[in-house]
PDB file of N, CA and C in Angstrom:
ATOM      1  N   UNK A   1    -137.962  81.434  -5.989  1.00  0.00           N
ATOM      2  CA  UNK A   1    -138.602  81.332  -4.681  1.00  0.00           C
ATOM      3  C   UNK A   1    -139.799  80.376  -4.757  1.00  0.00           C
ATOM      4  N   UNK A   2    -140.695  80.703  -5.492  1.00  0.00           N
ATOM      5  CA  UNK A   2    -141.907  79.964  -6.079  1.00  0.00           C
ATOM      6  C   UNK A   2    -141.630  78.436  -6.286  1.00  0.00           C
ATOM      7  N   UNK A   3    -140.550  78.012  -6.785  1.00  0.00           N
ATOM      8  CA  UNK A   3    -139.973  76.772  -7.457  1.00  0.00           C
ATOM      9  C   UNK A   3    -139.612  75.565  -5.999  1.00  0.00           C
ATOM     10  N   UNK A   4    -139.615  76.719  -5.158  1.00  0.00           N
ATOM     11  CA  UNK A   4    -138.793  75.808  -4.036  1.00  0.00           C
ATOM     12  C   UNK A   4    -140.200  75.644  -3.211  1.00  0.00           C
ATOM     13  N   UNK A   5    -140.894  76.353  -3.011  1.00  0.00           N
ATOM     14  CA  UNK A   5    -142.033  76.517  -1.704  1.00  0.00           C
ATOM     15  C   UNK A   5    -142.836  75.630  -2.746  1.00  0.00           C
ATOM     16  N   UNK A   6    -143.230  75.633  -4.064  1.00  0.00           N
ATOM     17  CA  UNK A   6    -144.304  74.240  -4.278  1.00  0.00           C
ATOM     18  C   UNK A   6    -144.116  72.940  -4.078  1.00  0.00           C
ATOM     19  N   UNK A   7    -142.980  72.423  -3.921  1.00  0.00           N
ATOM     20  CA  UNK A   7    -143.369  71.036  -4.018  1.00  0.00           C
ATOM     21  C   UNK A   7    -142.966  70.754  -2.306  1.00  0.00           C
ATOM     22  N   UNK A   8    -142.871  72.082  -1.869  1.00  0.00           N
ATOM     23  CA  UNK A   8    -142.876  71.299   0.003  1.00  0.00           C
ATOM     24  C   UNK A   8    -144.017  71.483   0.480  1.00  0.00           C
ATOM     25  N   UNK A   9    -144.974  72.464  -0.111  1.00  0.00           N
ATOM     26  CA  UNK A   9    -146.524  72.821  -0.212  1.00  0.00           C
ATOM     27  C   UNK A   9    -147.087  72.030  -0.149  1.00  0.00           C
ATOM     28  N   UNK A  10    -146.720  70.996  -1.523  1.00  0.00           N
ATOM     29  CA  UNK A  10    -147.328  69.711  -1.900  1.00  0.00           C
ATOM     30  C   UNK A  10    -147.359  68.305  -1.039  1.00  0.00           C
ATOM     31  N   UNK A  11    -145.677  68.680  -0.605  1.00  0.00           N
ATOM     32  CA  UNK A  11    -145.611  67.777   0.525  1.00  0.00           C
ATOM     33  C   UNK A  11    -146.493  67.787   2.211  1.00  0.00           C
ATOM     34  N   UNK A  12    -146.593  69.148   1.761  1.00  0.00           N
ATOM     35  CA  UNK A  12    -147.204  69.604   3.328  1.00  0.00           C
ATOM     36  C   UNK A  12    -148.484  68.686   3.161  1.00  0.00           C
ATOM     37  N   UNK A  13    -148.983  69.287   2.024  1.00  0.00           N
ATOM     38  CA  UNK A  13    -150.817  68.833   1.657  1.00  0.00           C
ATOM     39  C   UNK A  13    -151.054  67.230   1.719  1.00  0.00           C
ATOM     40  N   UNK A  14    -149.841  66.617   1.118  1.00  0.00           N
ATOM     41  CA  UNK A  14    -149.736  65.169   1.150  1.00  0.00           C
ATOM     42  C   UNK A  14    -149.750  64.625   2.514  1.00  0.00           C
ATOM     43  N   UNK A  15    -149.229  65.349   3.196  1.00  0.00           N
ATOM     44  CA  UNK A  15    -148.843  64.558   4.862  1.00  0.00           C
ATOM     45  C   UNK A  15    -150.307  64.850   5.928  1.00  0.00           C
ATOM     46  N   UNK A  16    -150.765  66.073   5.098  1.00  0.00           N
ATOM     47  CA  UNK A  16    -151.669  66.474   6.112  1.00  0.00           C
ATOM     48  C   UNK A  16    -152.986  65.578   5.517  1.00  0.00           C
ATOM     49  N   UNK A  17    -152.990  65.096   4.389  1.00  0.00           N
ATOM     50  CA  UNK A  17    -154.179  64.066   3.565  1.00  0.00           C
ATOM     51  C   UNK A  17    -153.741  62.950   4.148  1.00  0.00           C
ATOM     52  N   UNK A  18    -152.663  62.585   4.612  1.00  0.00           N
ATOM     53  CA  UNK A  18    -152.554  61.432   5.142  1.00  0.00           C
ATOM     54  C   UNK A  18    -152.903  61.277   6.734  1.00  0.00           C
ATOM     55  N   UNK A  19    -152.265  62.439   7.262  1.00  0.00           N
ATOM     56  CA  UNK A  19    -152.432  62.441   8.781  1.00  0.00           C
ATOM     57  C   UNK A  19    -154.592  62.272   8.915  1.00  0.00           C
ATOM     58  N   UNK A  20    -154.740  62.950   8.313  1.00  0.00           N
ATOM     59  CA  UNK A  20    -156.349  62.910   7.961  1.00  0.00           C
ATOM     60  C   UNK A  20    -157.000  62.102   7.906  1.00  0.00           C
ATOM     61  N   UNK A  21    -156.188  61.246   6.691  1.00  0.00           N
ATOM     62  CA  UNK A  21    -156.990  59.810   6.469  1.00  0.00           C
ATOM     63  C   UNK A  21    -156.992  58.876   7.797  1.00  0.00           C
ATOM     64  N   UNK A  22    -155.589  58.974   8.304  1.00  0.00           N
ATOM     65  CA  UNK A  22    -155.108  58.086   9.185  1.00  0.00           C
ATOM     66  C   UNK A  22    -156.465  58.266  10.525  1.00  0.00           C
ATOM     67  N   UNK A  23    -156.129  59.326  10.745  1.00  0.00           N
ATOM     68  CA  UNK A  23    -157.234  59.696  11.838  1.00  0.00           C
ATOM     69  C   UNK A  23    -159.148  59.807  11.890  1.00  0.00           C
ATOM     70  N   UNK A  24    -159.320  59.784  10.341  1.00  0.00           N
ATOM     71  CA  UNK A  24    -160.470  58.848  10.045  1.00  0.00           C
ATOM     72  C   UNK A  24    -160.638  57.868  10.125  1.00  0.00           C
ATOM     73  N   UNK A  25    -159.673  56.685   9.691  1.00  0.00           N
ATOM     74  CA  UNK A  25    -159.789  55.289  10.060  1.00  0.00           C
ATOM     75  C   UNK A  25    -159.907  54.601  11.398  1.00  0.00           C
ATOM     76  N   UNK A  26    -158.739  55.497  12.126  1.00  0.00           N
ATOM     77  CA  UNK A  26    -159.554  55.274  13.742  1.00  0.00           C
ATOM     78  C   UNK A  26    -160.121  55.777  14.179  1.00  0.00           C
ATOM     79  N   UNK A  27    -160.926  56.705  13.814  1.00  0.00           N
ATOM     80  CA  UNK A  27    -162.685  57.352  14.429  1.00  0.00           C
ATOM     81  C   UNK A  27    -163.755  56.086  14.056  1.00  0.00           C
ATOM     82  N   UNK A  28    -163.386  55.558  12.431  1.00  0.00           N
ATOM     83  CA  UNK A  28    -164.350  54.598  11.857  1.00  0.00           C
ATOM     84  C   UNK A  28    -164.607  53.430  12.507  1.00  0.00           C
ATOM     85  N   UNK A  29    -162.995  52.794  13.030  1.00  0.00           N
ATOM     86  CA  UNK A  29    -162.678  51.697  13.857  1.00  0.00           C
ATOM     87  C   UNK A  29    -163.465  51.834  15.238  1.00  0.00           C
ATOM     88  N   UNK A  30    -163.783  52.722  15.816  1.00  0.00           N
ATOM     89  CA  UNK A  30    -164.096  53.288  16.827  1.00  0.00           C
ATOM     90  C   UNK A  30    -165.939  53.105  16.425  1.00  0.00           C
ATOM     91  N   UNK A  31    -165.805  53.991  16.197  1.00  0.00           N
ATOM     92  CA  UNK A  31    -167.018  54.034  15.729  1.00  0.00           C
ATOM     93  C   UNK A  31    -168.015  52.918  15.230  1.00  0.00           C
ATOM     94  N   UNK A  32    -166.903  52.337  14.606  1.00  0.00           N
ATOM     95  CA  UNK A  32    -167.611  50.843  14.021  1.00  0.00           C
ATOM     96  C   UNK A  32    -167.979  49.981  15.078  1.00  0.00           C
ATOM     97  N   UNK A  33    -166.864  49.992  15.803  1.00  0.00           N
ATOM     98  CA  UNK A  33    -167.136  48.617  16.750  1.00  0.00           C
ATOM     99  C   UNK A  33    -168.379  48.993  17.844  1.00  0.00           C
ATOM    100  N   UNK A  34    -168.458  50.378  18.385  1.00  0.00           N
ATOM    101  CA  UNK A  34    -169.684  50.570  19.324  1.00  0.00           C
ATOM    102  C   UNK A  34    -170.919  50.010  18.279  1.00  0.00           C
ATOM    103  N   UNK A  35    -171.089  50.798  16.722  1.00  0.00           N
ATOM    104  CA  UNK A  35    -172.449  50.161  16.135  1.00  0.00           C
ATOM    105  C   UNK A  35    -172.596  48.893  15.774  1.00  0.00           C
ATOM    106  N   UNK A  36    -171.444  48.035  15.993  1.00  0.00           N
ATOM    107  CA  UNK A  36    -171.385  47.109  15.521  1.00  0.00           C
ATOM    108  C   UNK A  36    -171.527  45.869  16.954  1.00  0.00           C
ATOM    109  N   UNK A  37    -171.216  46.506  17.680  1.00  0.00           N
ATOM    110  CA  UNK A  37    -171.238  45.476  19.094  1.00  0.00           C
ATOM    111  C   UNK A  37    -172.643  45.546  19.942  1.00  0.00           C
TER     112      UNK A  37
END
């Protein structure tokens, strides 16, 4: 049972570090351009 639920765990954690990152970069983009303009 254990064998099967870790590495989709892992996958979960991976997608959700990505969805994350992704959605930091356009807060930054965002963000950047008001302090920057």
């Amino acid at each position: 049972m254990l064998a099967t639920i870790a590495p989709q765990q892992k996958a979960n954690s991976m997608t959700m570090a990505g969805v994350m990152l992704t959605a930091l970069c356009a807060a930054w983009d965002e963000w950047g351009m008001k302090i920057l303009a």
